[in-house]
N, C-alpha and C. Protein backbone atom coordinates (compact mmCIF):
# COMPACT_ATOMS: atom_id res chain seq x y z
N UNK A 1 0.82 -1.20 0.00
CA UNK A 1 0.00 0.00 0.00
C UNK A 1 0.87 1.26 0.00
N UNK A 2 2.22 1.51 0.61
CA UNK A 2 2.64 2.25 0.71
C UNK A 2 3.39 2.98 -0.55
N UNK A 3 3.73 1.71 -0.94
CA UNK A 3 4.61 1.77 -2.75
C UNK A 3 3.85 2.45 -3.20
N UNK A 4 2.11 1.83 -3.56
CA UNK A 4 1.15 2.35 -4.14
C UNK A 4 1.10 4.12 -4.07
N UNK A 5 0.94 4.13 -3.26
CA UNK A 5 0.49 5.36 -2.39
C UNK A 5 1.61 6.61 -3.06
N UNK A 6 3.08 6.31 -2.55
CA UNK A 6 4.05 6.73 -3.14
C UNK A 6 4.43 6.66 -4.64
N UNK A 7 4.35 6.32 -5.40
CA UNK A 7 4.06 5.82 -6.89
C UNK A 7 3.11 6.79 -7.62
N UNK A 8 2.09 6.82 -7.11
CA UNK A 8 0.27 7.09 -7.30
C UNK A 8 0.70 8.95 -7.36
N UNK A 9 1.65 9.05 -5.60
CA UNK A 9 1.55 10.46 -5.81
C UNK A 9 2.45 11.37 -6.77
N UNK A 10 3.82 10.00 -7.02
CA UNK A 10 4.93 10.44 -7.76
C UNK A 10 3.77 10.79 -9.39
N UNK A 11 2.84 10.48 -10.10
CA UNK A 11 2.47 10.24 -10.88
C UNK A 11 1.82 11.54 -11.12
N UNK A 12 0.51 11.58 -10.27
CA UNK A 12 -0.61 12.77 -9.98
C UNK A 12 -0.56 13.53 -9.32
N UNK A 13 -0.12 13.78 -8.50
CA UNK A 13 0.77 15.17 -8.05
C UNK A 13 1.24 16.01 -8.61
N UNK A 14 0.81 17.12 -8.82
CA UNK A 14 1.48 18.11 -9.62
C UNK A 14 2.74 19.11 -8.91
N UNK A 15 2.15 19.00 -7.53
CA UNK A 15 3.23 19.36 -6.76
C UNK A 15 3.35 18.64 -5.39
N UNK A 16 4.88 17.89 -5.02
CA UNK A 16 5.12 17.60 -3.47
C UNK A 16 4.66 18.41 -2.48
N UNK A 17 2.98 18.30 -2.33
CA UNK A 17 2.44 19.11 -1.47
C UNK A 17 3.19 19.11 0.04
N UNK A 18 3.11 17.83 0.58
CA UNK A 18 3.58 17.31 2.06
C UNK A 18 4.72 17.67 2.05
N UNK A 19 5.68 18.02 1.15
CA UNK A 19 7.05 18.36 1.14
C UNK A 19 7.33 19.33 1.68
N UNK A 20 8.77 19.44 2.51
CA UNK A 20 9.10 21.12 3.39
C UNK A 20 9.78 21.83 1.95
N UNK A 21 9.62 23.06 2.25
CA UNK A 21 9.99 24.42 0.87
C UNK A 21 10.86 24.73 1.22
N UNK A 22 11.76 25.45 0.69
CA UNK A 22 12.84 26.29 1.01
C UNK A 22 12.36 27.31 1.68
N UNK A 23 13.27 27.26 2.72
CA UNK A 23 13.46 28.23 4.18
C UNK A 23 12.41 27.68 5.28
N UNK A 24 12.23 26.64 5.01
CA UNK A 24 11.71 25.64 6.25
C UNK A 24 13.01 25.12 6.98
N UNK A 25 13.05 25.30 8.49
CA UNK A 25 14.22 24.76 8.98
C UNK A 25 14.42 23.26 8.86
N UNK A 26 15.18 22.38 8.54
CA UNK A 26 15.25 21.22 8.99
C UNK A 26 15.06 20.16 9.76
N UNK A 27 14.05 19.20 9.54
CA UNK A 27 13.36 18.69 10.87
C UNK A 27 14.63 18.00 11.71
N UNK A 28 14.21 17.40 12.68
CA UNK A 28 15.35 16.26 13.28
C UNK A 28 15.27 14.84 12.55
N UNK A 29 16.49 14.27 12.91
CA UNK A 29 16.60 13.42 11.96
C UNK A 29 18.28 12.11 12.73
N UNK A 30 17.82 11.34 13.24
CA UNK A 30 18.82 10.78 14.52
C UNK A 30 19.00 8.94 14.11
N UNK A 31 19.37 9.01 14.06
CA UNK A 31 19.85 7.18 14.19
C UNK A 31 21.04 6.25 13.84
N UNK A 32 20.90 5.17 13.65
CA UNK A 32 22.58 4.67 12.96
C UNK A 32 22.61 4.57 11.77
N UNK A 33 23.36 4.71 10.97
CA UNK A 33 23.71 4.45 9.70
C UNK A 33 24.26 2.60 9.23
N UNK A 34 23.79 2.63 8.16
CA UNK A 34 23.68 0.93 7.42
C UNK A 34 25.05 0.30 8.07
N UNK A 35 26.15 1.27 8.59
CA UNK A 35 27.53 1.11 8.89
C UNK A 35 27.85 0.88 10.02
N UNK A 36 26.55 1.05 11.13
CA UNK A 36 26.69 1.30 12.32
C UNK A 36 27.10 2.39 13.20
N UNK A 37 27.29 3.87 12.58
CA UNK A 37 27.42 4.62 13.08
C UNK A 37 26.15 5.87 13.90
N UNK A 38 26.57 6.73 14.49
CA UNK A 38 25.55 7.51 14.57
C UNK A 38 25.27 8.48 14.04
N UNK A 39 24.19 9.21 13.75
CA UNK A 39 23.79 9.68 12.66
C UNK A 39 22.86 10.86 13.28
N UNK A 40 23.29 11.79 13.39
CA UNK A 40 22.40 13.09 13.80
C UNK A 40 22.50 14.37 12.78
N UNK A 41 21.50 14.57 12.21
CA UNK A 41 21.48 15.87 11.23
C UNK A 41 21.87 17.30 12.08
N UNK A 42 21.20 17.54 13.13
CA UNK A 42 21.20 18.88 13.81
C UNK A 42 23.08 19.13 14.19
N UNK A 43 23.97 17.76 14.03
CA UNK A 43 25.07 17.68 14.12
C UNK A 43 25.70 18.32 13.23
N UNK A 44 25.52 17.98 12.27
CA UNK A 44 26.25 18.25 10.98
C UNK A 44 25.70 19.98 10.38
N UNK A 45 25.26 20.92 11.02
CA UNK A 45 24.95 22.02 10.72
C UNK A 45 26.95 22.37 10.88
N UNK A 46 26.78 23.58 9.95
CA UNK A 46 28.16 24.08 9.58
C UNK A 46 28.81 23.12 8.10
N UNK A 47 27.74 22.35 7.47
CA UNK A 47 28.10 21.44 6.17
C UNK A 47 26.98 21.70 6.00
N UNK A 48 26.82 21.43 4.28
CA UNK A 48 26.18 21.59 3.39
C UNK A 48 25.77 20.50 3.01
N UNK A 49 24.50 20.10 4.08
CA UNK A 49 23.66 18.41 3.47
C UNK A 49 22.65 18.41 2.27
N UNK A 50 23.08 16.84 1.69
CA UNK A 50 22.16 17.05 0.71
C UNK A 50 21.05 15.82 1.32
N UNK A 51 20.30 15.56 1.25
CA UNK A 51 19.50 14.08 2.05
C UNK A 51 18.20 13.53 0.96
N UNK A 52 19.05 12.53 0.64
CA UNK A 52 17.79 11.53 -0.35
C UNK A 52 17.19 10.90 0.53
N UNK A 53 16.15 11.25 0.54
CA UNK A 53 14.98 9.94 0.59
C UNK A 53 14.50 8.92 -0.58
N UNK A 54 14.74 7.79 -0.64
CA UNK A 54 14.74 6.92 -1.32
C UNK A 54 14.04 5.43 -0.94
N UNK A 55 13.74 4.59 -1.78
CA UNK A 55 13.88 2.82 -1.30
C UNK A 55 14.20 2.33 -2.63
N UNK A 56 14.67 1.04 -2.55
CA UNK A 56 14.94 -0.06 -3.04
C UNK A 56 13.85 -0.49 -4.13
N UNK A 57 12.75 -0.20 -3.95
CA UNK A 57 11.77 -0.41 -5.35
C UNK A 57 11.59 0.44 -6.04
N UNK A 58 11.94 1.69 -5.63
CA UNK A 58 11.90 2.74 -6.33
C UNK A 58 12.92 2.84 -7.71
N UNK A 59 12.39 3.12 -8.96
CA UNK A 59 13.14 2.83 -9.88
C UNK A 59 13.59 4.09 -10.19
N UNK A 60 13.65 5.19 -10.07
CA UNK A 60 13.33 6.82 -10.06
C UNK A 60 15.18 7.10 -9.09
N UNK A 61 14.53 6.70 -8.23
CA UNK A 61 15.32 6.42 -6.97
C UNK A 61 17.00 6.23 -7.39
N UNK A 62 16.14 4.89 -7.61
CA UNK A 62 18.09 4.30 -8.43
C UNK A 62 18.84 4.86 -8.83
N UNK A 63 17.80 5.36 -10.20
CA UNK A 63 18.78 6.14 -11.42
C UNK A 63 19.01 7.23 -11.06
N UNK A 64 19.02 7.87 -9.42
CA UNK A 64 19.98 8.93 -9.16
C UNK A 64 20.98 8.81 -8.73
N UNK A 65 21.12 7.59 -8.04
CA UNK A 65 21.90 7.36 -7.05
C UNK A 65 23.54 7.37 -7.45
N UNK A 66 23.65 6.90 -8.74
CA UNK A 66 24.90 7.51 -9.12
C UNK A 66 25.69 8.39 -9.15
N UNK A 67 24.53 9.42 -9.65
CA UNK A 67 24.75 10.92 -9.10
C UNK A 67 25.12 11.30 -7.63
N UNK A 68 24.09 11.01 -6.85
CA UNK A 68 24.63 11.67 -6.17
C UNK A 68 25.80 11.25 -5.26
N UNK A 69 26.00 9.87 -5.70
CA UNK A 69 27.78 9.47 -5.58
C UNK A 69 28.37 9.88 -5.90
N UNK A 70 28.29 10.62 -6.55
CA UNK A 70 29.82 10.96 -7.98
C UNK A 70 29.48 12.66 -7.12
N UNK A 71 28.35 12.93 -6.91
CA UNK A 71 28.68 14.58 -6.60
C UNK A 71 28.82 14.37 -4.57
N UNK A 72 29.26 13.26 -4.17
CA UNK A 72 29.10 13.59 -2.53
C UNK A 72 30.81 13.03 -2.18
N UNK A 73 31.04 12.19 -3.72
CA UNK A 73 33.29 11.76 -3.67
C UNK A 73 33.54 13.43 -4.12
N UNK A 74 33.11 14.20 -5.17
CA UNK A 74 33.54 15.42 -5.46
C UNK A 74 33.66 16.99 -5.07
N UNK A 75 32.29 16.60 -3.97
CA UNK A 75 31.89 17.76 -3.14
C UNK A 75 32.39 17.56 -1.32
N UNK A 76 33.05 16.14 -1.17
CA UNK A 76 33.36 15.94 0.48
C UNK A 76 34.26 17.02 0.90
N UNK A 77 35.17 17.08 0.35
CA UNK A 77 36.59 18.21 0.61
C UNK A 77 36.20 19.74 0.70
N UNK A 78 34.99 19.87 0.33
CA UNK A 78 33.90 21.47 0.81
C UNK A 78 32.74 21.80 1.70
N UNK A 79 32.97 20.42 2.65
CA UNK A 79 31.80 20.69 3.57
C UNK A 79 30.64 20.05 3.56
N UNK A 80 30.30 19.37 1.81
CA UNK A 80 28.54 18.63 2.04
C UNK A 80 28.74 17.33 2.19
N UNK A 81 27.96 17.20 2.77
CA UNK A 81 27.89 15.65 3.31
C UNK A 81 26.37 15.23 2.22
N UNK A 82 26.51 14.28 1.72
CA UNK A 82 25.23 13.54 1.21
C UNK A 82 24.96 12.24 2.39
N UNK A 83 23.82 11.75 1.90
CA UNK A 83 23.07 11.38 3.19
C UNK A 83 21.93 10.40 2.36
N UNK A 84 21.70 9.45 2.25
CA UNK A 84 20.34 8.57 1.96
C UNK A 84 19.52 8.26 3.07
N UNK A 85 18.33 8.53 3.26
CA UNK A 85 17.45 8.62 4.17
C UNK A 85 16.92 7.31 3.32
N UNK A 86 16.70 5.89 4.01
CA UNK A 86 15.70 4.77 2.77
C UNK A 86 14.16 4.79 3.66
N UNK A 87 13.70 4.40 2.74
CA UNK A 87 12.22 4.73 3.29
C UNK A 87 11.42 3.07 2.95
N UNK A 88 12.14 2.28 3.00
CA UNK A 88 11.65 0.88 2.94
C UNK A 88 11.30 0.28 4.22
N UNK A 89 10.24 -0.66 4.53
CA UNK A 89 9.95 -1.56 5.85
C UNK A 89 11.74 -1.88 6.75
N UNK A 90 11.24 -1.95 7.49
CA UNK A 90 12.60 -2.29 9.02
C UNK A 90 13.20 -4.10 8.63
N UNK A 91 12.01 -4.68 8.08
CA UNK A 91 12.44 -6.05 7.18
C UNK A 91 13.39 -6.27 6.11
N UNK A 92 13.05 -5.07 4.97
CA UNK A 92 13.69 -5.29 4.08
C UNK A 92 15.51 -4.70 4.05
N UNK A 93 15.91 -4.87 5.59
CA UNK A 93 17.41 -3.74 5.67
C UNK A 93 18.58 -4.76 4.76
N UNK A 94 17.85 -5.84 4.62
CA UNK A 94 19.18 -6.88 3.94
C UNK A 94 19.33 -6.38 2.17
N UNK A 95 17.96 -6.05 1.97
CA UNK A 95 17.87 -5.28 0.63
C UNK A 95 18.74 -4.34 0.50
N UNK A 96 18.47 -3.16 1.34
CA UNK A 96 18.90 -2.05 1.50
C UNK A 96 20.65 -1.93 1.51
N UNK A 97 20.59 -2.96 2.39
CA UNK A 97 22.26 -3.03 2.75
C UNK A 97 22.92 -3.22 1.52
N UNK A 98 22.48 -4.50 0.39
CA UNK A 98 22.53 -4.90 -0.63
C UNK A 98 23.10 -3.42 -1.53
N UNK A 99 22.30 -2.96 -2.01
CA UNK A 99 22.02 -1.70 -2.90
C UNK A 99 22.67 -0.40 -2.40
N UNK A 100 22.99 -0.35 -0.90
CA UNK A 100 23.80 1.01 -1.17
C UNK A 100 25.48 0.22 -1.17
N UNK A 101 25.60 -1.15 -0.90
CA UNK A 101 27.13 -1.66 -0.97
C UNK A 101 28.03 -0.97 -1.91
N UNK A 102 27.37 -0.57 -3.11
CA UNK A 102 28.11 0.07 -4.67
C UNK A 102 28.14 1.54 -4.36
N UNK A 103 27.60 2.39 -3.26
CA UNK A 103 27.89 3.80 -3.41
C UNK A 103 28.45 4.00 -1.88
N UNK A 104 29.23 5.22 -1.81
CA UNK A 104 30.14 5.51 -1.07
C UNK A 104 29.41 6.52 0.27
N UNK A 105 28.29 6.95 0.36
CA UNK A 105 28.05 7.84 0.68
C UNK A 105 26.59 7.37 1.95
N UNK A 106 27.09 7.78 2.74
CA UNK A 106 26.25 6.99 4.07
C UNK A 106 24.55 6.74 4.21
N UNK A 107 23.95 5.75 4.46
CA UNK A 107 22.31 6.45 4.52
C UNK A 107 21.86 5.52 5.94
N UNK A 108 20.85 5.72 6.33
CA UNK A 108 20.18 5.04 7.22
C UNK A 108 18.81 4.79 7.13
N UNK A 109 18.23 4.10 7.73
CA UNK A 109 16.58 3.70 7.81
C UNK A 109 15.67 4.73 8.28
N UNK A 110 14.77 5.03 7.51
CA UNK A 110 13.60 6.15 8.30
C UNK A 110 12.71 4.78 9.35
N UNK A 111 12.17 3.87 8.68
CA UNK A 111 12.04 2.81 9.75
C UNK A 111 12.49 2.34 11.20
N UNK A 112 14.21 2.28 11.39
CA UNK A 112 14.86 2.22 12.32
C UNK A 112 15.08 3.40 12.95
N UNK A 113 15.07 5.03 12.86
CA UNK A 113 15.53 5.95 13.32
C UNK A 113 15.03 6.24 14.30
N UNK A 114 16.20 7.17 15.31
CA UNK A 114 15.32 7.11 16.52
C UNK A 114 14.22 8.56 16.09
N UNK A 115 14.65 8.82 15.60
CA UNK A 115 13.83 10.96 15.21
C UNK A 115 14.05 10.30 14.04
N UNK A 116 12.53 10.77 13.35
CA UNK A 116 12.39 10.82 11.80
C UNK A 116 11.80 12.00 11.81
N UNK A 117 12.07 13.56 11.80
CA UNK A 117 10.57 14.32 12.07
C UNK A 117 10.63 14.58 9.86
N UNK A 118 11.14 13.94 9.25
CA UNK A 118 10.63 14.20 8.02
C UNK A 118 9.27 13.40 7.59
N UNK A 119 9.11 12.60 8.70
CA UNK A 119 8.00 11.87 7.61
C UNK A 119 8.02 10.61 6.77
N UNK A 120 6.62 10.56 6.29
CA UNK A 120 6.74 9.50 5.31
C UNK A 120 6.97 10.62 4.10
N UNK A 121 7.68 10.30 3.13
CA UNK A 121 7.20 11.54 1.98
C UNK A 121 6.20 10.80 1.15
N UNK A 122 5.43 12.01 0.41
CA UNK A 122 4.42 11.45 -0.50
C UNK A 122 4.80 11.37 -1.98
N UNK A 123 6.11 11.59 -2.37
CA UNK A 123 6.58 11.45 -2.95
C UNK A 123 8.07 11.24 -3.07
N UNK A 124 8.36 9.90 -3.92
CA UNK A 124 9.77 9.50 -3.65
C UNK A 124 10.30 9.36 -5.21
N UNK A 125 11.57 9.30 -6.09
CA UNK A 125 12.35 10.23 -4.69
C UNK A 125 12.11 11.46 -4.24
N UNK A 126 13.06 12.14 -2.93
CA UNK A 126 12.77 12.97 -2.64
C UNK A 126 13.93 13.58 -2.06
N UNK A 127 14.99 14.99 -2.79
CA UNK A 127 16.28 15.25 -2.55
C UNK A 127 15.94 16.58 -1.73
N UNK A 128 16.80 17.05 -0.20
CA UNK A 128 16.71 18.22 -0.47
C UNK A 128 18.28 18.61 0.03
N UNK A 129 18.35 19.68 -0.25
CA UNK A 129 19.23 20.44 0.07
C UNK A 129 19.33 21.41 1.58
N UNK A 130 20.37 21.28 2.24
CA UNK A 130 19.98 21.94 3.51
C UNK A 130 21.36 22.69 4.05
N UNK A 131 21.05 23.89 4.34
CA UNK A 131 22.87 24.77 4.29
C UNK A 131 22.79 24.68 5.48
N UNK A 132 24.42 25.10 6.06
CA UNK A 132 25.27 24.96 6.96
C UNK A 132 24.35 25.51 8.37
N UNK A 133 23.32 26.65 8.42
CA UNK A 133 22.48 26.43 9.47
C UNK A 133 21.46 25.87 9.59
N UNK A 134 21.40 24.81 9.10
CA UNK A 134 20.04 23.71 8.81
C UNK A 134 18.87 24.41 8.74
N UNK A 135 18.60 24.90 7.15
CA UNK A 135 17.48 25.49 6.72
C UNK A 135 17.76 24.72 5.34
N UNK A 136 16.17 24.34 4.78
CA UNK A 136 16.26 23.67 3.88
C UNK A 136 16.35 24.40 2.60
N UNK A 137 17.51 24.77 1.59
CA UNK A 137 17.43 25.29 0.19
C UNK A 137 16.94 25.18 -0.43
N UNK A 138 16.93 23.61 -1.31
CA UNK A 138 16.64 23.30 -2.29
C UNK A 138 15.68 21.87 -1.99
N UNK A 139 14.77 21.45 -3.22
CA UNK A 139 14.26 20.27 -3.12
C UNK A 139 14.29 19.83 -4.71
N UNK A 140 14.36 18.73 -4.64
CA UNK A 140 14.54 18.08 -6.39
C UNK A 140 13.70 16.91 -6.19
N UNK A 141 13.03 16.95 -6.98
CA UNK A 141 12.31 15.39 -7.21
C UNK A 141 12.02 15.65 -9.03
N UNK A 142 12.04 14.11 -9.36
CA UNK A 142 11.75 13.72 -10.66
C UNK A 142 10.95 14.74 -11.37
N UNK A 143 9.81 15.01 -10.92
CA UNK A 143 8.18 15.95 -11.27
C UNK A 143 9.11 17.45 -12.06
N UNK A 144 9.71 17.82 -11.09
CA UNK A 144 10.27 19.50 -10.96
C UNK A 144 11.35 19.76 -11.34
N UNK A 145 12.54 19.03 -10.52
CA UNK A 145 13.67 19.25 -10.85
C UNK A 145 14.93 18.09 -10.31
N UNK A 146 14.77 17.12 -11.48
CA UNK A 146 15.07 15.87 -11.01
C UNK A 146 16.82 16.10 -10.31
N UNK A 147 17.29 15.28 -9.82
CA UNK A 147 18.74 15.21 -9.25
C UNK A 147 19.67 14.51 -10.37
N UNK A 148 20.71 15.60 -10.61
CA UNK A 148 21.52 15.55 -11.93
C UNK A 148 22.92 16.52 -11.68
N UNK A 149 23.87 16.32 -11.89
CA UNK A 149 25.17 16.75 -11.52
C UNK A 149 24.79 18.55 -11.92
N UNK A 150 24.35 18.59 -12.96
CA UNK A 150 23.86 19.83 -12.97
C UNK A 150 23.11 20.73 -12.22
N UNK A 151 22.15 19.80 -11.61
CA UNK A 151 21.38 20.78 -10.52
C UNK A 151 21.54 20.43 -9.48
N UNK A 152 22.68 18.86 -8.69
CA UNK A 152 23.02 19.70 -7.64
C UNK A 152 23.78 20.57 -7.67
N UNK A 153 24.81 20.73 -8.19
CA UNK A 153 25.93 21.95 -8.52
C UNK A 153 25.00 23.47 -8.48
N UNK A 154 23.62 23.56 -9.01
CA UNK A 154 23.29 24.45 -8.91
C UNK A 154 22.86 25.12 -7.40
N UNK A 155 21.89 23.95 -7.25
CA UNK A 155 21.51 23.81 -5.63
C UNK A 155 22.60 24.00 -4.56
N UNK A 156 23.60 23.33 -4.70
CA UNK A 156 24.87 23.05 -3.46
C UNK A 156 25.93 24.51 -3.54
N UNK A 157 26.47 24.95 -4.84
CA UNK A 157 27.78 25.18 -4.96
C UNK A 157 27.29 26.96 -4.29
N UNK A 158 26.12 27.40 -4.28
CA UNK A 158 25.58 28.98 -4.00
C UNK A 158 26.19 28.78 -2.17
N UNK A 159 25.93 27.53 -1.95
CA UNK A 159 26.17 27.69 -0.40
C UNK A 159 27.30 27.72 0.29
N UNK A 160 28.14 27.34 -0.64
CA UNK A 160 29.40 26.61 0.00
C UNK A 160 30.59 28.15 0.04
N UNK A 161 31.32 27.90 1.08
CA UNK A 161 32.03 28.94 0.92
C UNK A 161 33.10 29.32 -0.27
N UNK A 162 33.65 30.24 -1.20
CA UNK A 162 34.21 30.29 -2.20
C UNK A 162 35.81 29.40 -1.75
N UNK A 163 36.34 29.28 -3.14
CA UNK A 163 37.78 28.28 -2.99
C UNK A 163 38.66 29.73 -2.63
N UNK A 164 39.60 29.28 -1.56
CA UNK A 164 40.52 30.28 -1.23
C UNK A 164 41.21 30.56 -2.56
């Protein structure tokens, strides 16, 4: 039901209503990572997060995920941290584990977390952008403005401090 649901809205939705906008502060967001580490967003203020929400059936999903590998090995040495938030059942973590093995860049379970205050989203995927005082910039999803080396660069690089 939930796929459905998520799918249904990725489709007919004209806009990620349930979605936070730019200059919404950043909800909380706390737990371990697929790696076993700990994982607190309100931490990482003073970096430039980017945070997918994603799952494993999501086919949308996937075909970013390259991306935003290739822009979170190219962008580490300036502050942003990328981040996969998966949004699959607390069952399927062997999946999960599976599928981020090939990318470099940390995520954890909205299922397992101790603070999720993002939600279920009603539409997946679901990228946003969030600067160094955890306020949310940017948002990209498929519908609007899908996630592409081009627009995070657009989204990310305004925030980051200039190269000495």
């Amino acid at each position: 039901m939930r796929a459905l649901l998520l799918c249904f809205s990725l489709l007919w939705l004209p806009a990620a209503s349930a979605a936070l906008d730019a200059g919404d502060a950043a909800p909380a967001l706390k737990g371990v990572t697929l790696d076993d580490k700990p994982f607190d967003l309100a931490a990482l203020k003073g970096k430039v997060v980017v945070l997918n929400l994603w799952a494993t059936w999501c086919g949308p999903c996937r075909e970013e995920m390259p991306a935003l590998d290739a822009f979170a090995t190219q962008y580490a040495a300036r502050g942003v941290v990328v981040v996969g938030l998966d949004e699959d059942d607390a069952k399927d973590s062997a999946e999960v584990q599976k599928v981020m093995a090939a990318f470099h860049y940390p995520a954890l379970m909205a299922a397992t977390a101790a603070t999720d205050d993002f939600h279920q989203p009603r539409v997946l995927p679901m990228t946003y952008v969030i600067d160094a005082q955890g306020t949310v910039r940017a948002r990209l999803w498929p519908a609007a403005t899908p996630v592409t080396a081009a627009n995070l660069e657009k989204a990310v690089t305004p925030l980051l401090p200039t190269k000495p």
